[in-house]
C-alpha atoms as a PDB file:
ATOM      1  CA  UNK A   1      64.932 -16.253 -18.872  1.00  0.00           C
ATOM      2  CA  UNK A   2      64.127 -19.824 -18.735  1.00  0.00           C
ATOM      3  CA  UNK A   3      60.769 -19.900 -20.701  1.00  0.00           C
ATOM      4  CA  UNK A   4      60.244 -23.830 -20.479  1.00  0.00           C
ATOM      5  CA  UNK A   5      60.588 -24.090 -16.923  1.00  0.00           C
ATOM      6  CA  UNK A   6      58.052 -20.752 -16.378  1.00  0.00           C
ATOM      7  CA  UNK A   7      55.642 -22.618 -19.356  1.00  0.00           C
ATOM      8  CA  UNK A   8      55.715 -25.893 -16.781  1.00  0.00           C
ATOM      9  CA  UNK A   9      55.006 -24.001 -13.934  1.00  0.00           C
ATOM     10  CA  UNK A  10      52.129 -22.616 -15.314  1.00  0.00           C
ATOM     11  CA  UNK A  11      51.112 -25.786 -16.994  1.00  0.00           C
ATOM     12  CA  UNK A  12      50.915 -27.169 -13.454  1.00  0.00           C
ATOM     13  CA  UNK A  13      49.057 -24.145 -11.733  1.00  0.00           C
ATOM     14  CA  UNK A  14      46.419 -24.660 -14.627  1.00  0.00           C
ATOM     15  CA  UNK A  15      46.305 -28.709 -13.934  1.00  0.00           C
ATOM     16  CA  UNK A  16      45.292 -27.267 -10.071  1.00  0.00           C
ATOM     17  CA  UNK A  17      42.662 -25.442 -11.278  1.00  0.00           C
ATOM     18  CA  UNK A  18      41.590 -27.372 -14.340  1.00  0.00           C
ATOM     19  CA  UNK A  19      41.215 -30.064 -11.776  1.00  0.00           C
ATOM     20  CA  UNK A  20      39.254 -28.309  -9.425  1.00  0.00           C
ATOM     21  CA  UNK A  21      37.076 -26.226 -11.864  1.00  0.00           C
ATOM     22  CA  UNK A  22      33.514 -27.435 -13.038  1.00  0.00           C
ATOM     23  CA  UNK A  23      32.807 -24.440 -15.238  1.00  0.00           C
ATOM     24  CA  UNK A  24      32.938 -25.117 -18.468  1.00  0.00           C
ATOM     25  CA  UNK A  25      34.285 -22.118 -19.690  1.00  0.00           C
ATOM     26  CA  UNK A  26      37.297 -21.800 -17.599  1.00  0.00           C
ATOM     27  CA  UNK A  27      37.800 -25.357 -19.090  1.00  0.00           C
ATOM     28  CA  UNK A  28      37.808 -24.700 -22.215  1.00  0.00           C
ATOM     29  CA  UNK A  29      40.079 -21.431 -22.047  1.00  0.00           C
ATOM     30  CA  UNK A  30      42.598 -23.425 -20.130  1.00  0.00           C
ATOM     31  CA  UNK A  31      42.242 -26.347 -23.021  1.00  0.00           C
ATOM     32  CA  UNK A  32      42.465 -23.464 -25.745  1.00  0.00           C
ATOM     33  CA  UNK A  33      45.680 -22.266 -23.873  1.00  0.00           C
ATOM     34  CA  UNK A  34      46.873 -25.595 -22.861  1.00  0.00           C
ATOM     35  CA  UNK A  35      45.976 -28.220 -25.313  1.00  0.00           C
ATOM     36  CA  UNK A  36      47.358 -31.063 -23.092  1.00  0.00           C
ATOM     37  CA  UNK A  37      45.305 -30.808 -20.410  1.00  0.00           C
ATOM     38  CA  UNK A  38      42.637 -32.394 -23.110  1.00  0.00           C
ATOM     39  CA  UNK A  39      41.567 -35.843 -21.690  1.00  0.00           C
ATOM     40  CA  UNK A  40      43.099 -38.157 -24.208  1.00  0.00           C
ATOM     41  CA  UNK A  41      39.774 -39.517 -25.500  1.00  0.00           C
ATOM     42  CA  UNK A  42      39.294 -36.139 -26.441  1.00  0.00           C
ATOM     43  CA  UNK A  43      42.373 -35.530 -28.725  1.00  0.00           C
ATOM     44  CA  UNK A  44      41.666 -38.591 -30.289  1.00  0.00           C
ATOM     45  CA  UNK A  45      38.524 -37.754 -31.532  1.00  0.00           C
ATOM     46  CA  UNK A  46      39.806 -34.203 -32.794  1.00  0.00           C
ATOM     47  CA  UNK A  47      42.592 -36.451 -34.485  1.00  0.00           C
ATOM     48  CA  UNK A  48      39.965 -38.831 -36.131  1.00  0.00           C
ATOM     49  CA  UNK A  49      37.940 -35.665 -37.280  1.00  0.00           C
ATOM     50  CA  UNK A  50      40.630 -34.217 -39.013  1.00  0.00           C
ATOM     51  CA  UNK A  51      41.555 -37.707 -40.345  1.00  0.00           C
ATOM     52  CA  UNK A  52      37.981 -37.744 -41.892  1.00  0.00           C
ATOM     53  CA  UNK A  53      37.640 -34.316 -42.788  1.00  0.00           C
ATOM     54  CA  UNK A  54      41.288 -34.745 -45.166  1.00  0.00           C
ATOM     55  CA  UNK A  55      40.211 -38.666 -46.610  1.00  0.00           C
ATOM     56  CA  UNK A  56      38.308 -38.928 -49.879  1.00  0.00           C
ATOM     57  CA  UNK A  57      35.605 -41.072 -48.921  1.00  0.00           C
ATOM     58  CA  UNK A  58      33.872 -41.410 -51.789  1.00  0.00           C
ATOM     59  CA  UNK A  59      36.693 -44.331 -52.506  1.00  0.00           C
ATOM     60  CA  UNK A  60      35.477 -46.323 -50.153  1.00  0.00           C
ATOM     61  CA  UNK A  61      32.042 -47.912 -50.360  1.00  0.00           C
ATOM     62  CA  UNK A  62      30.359 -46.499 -47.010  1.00  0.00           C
ATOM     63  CA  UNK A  63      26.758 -47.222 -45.705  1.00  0.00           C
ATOM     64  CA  UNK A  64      27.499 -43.522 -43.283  1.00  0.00           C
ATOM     65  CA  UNK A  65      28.549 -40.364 -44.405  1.00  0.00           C
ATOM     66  CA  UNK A  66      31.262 -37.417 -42.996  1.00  0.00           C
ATOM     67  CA  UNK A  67      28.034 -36.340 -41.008  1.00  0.00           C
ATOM     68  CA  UNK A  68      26.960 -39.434 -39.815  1.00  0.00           C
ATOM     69  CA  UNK A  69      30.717 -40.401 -38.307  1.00  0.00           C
ATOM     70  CA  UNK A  70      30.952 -36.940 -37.099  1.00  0.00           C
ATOM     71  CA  UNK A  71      27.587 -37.331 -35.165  1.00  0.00           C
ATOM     72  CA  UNK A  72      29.028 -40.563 -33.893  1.00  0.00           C
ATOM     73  CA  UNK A  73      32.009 -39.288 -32.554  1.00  0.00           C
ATOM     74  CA  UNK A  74      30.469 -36.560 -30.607  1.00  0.00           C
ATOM     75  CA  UNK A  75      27.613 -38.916 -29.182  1.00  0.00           C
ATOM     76  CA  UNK A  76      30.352 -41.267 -27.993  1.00  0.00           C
ATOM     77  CA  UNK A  77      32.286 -38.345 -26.663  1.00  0.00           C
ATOM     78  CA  UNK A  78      29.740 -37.761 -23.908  1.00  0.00           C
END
């Protein structure tokens, strides 16, 4: 069986209706089982969370904390 071409198929059936869909959680169960249908500004932030969550911060001298990026990220995310 060619699993890659049967994984792009589906890919793009889920685009169609990823595209189409406004319910949110048919979006995020097509996200959860296709990660790349993410809009890019939204793997970025994941990325940049991650990025934070794994730095020592407490090298740096910060006026914000973890929280206070975090919050940031999400408000810009809207």
């Amino acid at each position: 069986m060619d699993y890659e071409k049967k994984y792009k198929d589906a890919l793009e059936r889920a685009k169609t209706i990823y595209g189409a869909s406004e319910c949110k959680d048919i979006l995020c169960t097509l996200e959860t089982i296709f990660p790349e249908l993410k809009n890019k500004d939204e793997r970025i932030k994941e990325e940049i969370k991650v990025i934070l969550a794994n730095t020592d911060l407490s090298q740096f001298a910060l006026d914000y904390t973890f929280a206070d990026m975090i919050n940031w990220l999400e408000k810009k995310g809207r």
